[in-house]
Each structure stands twice: as structure tokens, then as C-alpha cells.
C-alpha atoms as a PDB file:
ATOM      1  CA  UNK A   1      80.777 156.015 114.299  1.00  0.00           C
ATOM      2  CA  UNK A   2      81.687 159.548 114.192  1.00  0.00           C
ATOM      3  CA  UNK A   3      85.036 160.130 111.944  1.00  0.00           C
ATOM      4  CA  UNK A   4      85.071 156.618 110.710  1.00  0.00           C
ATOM      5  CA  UNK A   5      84.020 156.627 107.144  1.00  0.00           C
ATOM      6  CA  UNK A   6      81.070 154.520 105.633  1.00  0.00           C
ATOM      7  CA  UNK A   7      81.470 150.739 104.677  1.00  0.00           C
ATOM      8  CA  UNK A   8      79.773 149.936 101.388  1.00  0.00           C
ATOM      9  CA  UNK A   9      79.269 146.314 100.686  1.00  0.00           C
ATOM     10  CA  UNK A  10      77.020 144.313  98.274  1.00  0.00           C
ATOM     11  CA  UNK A  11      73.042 143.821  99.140  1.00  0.00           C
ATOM     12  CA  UNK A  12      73.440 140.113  98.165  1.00  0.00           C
ATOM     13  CA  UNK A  13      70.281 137.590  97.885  1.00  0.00           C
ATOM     14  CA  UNK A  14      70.485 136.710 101.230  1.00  0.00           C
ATOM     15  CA  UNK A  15      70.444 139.830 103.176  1.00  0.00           C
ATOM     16  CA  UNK A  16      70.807 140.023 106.036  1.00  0.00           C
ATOM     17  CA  UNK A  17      71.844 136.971 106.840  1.00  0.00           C
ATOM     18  CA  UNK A  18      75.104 135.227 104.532  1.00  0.00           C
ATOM     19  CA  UNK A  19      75.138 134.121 100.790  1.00  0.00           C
ATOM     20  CA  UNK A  20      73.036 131.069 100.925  1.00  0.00           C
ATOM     21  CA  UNK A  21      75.247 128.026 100.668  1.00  0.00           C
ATOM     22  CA  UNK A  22      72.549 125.756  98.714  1.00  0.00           C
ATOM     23  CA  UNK A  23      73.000 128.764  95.781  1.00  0.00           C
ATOM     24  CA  UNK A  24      76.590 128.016  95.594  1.00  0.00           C
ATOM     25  CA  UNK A  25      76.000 124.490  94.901  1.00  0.00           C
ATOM     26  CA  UNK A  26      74.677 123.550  90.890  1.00  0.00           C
ATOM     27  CA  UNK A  27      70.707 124.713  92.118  1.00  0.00           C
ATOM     28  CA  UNK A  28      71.756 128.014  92.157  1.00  0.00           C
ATOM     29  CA  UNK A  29      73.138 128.784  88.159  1.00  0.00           C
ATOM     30  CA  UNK A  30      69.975 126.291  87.421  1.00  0.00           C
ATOM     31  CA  UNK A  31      67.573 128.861  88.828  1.00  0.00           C
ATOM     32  CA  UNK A  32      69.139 131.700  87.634  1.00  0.00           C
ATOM     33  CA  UNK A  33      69.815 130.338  84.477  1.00  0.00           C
ATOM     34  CA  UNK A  34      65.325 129.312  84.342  1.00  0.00           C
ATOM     35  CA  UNK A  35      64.399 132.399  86.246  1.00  0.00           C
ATOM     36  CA  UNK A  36      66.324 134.147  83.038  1.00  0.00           C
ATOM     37  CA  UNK A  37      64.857 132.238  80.509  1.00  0.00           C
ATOM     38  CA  UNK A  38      61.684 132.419  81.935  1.00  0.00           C
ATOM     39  CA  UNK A  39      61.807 136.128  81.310  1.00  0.00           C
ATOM     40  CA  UNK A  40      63.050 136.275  77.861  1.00  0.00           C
ATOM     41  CA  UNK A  41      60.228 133.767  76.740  1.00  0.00           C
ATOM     42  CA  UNK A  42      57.483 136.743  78.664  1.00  0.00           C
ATOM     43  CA  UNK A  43      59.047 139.638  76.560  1.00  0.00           C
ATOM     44  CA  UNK A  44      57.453 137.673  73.442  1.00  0.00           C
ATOM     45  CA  UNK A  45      55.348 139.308  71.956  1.00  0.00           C
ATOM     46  CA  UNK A  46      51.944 137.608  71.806  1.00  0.00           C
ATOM     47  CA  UNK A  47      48.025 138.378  71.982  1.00  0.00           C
ATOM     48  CA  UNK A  48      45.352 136.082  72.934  1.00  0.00           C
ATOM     49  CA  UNK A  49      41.483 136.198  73.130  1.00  0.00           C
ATOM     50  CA  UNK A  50      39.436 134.070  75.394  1.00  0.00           C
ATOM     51  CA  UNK A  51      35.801 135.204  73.416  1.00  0.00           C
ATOM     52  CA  UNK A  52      36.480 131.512  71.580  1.00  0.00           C
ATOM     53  CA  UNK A  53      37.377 129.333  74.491  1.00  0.00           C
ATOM     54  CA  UNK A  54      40.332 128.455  76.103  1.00  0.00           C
ATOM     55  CA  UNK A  55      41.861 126.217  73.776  1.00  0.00           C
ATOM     56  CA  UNK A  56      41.257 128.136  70.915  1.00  0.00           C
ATOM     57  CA  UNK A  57      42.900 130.948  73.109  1.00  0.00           C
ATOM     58  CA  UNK A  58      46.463 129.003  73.217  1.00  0.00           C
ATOM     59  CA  UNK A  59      46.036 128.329  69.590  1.00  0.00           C
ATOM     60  CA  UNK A  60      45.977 131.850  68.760  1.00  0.00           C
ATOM     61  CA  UNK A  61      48.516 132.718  71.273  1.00  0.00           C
ATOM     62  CA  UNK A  62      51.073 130.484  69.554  1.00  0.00           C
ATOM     63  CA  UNK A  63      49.927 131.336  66.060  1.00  0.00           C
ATOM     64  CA  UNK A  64      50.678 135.232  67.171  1.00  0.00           C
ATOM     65  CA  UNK A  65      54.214 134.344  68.112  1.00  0.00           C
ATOM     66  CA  UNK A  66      54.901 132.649  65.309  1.00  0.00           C
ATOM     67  CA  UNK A  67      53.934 134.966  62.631  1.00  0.00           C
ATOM     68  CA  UNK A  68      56.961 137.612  64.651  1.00  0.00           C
ATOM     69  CA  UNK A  69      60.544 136.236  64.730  1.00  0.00           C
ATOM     70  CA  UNK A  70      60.976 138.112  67.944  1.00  0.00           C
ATOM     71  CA  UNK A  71      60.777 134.760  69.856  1.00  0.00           C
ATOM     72  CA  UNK A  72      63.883 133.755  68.032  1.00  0.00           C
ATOM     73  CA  UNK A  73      66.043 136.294  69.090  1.00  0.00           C
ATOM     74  CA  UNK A  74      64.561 136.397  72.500  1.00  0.00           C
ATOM     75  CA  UNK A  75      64.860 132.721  72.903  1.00  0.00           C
ATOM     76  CA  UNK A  76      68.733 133.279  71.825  1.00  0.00           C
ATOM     77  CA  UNK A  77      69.085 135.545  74.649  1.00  0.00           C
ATOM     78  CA  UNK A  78      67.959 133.232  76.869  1.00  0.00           C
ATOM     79  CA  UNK A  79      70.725 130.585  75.767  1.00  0.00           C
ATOM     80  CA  UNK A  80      73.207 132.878  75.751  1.00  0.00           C
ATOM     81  CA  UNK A  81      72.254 134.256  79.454  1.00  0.00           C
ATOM     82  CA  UNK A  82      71.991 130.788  80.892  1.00  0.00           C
ATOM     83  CA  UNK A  83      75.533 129.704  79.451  1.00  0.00           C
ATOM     84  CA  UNK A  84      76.583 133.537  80.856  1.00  0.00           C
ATOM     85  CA  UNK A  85      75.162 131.997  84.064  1.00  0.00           C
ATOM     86  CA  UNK A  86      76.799 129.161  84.302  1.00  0.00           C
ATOM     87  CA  UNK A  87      80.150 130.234  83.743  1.00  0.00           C
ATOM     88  CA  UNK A  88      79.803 132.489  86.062  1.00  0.00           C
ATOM     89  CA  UNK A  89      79.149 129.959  88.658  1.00  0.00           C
ATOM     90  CA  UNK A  90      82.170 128.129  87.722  1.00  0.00           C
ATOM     91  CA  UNK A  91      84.051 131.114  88.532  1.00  0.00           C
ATOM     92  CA  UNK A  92      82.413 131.227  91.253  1.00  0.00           C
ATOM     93  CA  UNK A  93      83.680 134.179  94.598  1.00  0.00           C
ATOM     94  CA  UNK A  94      82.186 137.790  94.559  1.00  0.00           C
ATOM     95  CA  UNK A  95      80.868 137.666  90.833  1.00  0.00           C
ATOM     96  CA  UNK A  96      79.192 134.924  90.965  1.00  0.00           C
ATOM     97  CA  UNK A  97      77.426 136.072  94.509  1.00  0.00           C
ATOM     98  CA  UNK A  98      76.928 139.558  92.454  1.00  0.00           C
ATOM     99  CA  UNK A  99      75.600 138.057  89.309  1.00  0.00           C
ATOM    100  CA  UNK A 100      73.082 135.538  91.207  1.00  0.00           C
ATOM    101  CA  UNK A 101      71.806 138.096  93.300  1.00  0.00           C
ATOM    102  CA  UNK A 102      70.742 140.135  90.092  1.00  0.00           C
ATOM    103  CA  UNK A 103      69.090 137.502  88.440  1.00  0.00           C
ATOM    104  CA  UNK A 104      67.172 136.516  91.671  1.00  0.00           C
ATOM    105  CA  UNK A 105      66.358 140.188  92.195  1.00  0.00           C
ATOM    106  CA  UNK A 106      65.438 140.519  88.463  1.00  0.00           C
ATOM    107  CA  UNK A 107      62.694 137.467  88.764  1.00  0.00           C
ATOM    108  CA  UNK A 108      61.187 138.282  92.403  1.00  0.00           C
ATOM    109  CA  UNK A 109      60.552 142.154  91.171  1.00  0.00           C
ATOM    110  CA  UNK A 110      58.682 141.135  87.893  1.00  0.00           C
ATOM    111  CA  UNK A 111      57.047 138.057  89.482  1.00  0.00           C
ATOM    112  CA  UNK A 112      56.225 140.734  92.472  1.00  0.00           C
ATOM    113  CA  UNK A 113      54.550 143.508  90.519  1.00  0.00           C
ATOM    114  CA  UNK A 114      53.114 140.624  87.716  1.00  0.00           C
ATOM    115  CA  UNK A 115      51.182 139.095  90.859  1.00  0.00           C
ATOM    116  CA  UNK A 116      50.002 142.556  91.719  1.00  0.00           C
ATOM    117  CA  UNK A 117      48.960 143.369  88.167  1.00  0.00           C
ATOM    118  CA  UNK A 118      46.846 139.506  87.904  1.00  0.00           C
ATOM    119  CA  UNK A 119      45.284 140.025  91.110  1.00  0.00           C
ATOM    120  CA  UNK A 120      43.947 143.539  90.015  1.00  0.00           C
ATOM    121  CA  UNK A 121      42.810 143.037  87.027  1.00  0.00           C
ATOM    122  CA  UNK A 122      40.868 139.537  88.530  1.00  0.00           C
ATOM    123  CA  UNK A 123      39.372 141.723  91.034  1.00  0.00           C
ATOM    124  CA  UNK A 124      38.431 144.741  88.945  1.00  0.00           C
ATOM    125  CA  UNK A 125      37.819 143.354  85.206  1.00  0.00           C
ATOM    126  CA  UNK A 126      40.150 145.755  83.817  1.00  0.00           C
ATOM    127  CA  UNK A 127      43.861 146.298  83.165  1.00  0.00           C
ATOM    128  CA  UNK A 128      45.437 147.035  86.355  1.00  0.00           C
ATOM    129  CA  UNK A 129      49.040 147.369  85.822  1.00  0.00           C
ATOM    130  CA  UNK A 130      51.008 147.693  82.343  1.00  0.00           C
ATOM    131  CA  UNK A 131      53.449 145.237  81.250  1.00  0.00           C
ATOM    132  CA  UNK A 132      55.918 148.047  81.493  1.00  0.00           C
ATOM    133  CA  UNK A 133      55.799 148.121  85.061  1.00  0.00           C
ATOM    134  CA  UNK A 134      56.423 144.559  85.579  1.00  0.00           C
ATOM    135  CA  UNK A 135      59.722 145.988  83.087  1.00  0.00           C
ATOM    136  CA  UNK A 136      60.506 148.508  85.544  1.00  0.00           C
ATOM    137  CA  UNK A 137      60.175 146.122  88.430  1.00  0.00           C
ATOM    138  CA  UNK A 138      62.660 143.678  87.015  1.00  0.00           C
ATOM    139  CA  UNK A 139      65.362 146.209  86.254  1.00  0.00           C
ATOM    140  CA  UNK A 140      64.837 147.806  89.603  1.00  0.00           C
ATOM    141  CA  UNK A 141      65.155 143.993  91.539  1.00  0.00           C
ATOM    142  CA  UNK A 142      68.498 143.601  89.264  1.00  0.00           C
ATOM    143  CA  UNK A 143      70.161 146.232  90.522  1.00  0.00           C
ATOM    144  CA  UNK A 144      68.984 147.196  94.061  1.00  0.00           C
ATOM    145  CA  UNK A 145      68.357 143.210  94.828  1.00  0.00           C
ATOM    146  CA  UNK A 146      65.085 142.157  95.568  1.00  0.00           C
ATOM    147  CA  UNK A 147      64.947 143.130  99.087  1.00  0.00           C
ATOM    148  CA  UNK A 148      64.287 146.821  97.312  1.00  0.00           C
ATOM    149  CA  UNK A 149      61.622 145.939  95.334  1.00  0.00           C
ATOM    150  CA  UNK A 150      59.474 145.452  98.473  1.00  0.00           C
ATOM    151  CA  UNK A 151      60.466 148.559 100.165  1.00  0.00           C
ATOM    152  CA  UNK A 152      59.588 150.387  96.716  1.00  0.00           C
ATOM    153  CA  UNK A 153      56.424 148.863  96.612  1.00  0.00           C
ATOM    154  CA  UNK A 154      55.460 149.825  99.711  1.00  0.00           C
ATOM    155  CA  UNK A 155      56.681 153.541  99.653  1.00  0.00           C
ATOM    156  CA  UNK A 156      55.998 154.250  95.850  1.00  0.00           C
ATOM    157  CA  UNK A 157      51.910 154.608  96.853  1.00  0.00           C
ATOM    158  CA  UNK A 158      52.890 157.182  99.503  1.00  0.00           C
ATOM    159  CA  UNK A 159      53.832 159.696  96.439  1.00  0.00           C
ATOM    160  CA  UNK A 160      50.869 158.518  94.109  1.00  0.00           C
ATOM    161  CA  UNK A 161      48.476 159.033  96.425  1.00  0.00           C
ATOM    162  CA  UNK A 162      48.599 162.746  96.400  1.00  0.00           C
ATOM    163  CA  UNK A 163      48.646 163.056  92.720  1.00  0.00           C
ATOM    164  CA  UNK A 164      46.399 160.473  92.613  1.00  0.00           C
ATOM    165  CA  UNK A 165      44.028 162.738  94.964  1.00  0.00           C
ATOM    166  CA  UNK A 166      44.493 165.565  93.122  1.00  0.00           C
ATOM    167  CA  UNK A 167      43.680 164.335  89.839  1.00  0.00           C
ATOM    168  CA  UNK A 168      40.251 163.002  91.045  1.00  0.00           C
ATOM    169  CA  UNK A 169      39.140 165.732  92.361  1.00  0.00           C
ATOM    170  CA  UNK A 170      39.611 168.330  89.282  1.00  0.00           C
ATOM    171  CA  UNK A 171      39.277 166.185  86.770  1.00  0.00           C
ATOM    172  CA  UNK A 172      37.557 163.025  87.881  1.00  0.00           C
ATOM    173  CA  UNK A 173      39.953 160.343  86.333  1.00  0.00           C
ATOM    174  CA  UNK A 174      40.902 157.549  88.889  1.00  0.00           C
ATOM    175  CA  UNK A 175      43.584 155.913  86.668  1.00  0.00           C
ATOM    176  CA  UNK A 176      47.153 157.169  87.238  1.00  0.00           C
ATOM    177  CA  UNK A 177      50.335 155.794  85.659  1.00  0.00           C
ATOM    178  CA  UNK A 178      52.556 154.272  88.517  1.00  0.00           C
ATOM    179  CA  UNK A 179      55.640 153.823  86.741  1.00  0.00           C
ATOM    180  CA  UNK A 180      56.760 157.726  87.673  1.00  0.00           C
ATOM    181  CA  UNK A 181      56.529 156.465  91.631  1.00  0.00           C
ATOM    182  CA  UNK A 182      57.857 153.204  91.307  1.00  0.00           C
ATOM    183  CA  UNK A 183      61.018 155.444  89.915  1.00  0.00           C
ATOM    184  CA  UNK A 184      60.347 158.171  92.485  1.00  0.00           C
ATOM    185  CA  UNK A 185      60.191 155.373  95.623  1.00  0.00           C
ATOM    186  CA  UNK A 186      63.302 153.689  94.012  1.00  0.00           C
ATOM    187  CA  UNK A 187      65.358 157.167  93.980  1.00  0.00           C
ATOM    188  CA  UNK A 188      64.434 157.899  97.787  1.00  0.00           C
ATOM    189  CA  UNK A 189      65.447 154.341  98.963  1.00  0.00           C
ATOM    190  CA  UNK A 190      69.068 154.633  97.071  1.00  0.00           C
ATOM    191  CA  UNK A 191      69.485 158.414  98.736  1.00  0.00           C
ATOM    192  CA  UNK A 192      67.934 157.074 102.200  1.00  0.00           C
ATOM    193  CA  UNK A 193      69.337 153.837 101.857  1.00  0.00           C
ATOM    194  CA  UNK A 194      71.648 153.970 105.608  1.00  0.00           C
ATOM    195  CA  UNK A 195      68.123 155.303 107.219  1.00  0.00           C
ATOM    196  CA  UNK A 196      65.893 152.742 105.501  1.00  0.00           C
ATOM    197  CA  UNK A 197      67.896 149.475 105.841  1.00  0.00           C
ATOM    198  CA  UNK A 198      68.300 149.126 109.446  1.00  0.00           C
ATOM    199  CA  UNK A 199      64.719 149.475 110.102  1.00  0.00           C
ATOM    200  CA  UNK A 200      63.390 147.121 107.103  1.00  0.00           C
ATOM    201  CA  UNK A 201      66.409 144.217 107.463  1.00  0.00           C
ATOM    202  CA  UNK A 202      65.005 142.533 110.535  1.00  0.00           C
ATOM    203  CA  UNK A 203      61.477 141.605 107.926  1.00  0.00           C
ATOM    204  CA  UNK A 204      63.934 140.235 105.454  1.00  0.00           C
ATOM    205  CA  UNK A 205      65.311 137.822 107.971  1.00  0.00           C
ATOM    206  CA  UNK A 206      61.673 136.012 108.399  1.00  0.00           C
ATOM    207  CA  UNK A 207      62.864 133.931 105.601  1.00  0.00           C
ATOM    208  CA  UNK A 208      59.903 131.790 104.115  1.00  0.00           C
ATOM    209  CA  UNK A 209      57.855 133.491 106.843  1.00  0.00           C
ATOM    210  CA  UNK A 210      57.630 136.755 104.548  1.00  0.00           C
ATOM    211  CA  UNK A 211      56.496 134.981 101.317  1.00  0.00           C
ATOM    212  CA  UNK A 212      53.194 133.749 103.502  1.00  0.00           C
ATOM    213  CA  UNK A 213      52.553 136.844 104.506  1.00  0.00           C
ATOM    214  CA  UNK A 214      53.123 137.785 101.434  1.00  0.00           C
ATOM    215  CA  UNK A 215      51.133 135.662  99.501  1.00  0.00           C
ATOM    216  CA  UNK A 216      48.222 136.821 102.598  1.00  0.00           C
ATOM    217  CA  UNK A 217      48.555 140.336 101.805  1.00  0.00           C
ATOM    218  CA  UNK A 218      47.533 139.153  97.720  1.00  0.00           C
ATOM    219  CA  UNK A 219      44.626 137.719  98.863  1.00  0.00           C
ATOM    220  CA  UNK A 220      43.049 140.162 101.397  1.00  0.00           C
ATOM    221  CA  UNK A 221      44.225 142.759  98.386  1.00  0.00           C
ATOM    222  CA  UNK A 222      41.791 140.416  96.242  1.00  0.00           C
ATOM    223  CA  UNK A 223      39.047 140.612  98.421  1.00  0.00           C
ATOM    224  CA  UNK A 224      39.337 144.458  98.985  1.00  0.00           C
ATOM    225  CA  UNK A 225      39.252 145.211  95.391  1.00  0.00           C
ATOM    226  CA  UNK A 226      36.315 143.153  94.541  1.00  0.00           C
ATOM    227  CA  UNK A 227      34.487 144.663  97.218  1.00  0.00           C
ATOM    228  CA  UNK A 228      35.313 148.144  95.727  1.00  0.00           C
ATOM    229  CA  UNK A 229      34.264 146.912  92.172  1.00  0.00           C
ATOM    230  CA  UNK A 230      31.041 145.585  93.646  1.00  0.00           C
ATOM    231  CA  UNK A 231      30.308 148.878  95.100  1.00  0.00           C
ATOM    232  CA  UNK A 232      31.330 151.183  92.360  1.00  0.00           C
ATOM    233  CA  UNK A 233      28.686 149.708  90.644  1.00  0.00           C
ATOM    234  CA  UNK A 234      25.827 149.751  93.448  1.00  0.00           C
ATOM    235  CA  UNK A 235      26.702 153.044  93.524  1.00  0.00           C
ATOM    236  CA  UNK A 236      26.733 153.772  89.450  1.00  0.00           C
ATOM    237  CA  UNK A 237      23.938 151.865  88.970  1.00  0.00           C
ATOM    238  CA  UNK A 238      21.491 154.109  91.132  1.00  0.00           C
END
């Protein structure tokens, strides 16, 4: 409205529709307070090998965290976030609604980009996606919500693709580091953010609609990739 100045309110969890109500009930700090946990036990660091077999693969795995006392501060964290949580939920109002919709946002960007990075490196044999961008995910889901991490998944290829292009053509190399458009696609979203978020809130209110097709769009991604491994190598191996 011309002369009227901007509102700026919170992008909370359940955007656009209200604060769910089942969150403000005790489900809602026990999420959060997993979802956080959950996180600080995947920043251990660990290796693992699966040349010896799967279960010699989780004995190593455990063996590696052990031998670090990482895992003791991380798993400190994760006590001290969850009882953070909770007391925040006893507060309850605006900080709790705040403080929930980071941690949500925090867990649906890493578990977004981690699905991404299993699914590629399944379908092409090879490391798809660092750990670090899973990182990058997470912090970006914290504090734009996890609404965001969507849109920035979706326009951060737009600006790869050119460099991407680029770099194929005069020097050949066909891996590119997508952390720099993840940050990039990010950036645009918080400067375009009035243009952006009346156009993308009406997918947001599919509700569990938009995890199927989510979870739709992993698998045909799946199938697409293998199908460009497979012929990659027809083509190498002539």
C-alpha cells in the first residue's frame, strides 16, 4: 500500500498458515530437543570402511569415535541444548515460537541437503555433496526457517550452472563446489524476500502434500543420475 510502511513479522514453522498448536503442547520441545541432539551426535567425528563387511564397518566406526573426545563435548552440547529447549517451552509466547522454528529449520535444511548428498553419491559412486554443505544448510534453515531452504535449493543451481558451464568447457572439470551458490541463492532470497514469498507461500501450505512430492522428486533425481553414470561410461568406454 503506497505510503504505508512495511510490516516485518517472524517466518515461523508453520508458514503460512498459524504456529501449529500440537508444537505448543510437550511434542514440540521433544522434537526440537531430538532433532538437536540428533545433530550434535552427526558433527562426531568418525570414519568407517565397508571393504570388511558391514559389521566390522560399525565396529570401526565406534572404535574411531572413541579414540577422539570430541563426542564428549558434542554430546554435552546436546544436553545442554535440549534443557535450553525445554525451558524455553516453559516460557513459552514469541520465544518459544522463535526458538522452535530454528531448531525445526536447522534439522529440515541438513536432513534436506544430507538426502540430496546420499542419493548422489548412490547414484553416481562418488562423493556428491560435502559434509560442509549439509553445515551450511543447517545454519541457513536456522535462521531463514526452513521454508528458505527449499527456495535456496531450487534457485542456488540457477547461478552454478553458468560457472558450472564455463568451467567445462575450458578446462574440462565437471565438479564445482556448491557451497558459494547455496550462499549466493540465500543472499538473493533475503534481498528479494517481499517478491519471492508471495509467489512460493501457496506450495508451503500443501502441508504433508509437499514432503511426497518431495520425497518423488529424490527418487526420479535417483533414477536420472544413474542413467547419466551408466552413460558416461558407454560413452568412456568406447
Amino acid at each position: 500500500i503506497p505510503g504505508v510502511p512495511p510490516a516485518v513479522g517472524n517466518l515461523q514453522v508453520g508458514a503460512p498458515v498459524p504456529f501449529p498448536a500440537w508444537l505448543v503442547t510437550w511434542r514440540g520441545p521433544a522434537l526440537c530437543s531430538a532433532a538437536f541432539t540428533v545433530w550434535c551426535l552427526a558433527l562426531i567425528p568418525a570414519t568407517a570402511t565397508m571393504r570388511r563387511g558391514t559389521w566390522k564397518a560399525i565396529q570401526f566406526y565406534f572404535a574411531s569415535i572413541a579414540r577422539r573426545s570430541a563426542w564428549k563435548r558434542l554430546l554435552l552440547l546436546g544436553v545442554i541444548g535440549s534443557i535450553t529447549i525445554w525451558g524455553a517451552w516453559l516460557i513459552g509466547g514469541a520465544r518459544w515460537e522463535a526458538l522452535c522454528s530454528a531448531t525445526i529449520g536447522m534439522a529440515f535444511g541438513a536432513a534436506l541437503i544430507w538426502s540430496v548428498r546420499i542419493v548422489g553419491t548412490l547414484a553416481l559412486r562418488e562423493e556428491a555433496m560435502g559434509f560442509g554443505d549439509v553445515t551450511l544448510m543447517a545454519m541457513i534453515g536456522a535462521y531463514l526457517g526452513w521454508q528458505s531452504t527449499l527456495i535456496v535449493l531450487f534457485l542456488s543451481p540457477a547461478g552454478a550452472l553458468f560457472v558450472a558451464l564455463a568451467q567445462w568447457i575450458f578446462t574440462g572439470r565437471r565438479d564445482i563446489a556448491f557451497g558459494p551458490y547455496l550462499c549466493v541463492g540465500a543472499l538473493y532470497l533475503i534481498v528479494r524476500w517481499a517478491a519471492v514469498w508471495p509467489a512460493a507461500a501457496p506450495i508451503f501450505a500443501m502441508d504433508w502434500l509437499l514432503i511426497a512430492i518431495l520425497a518423488a522428486c529424490l527418487l526420479l533425481m535417483l533414477g536420472l543420475l544413474m542413467l547419466m553414470r551408466i552413460a558416461r561410461q558407454a560413452i568412456t568406454d568406447r
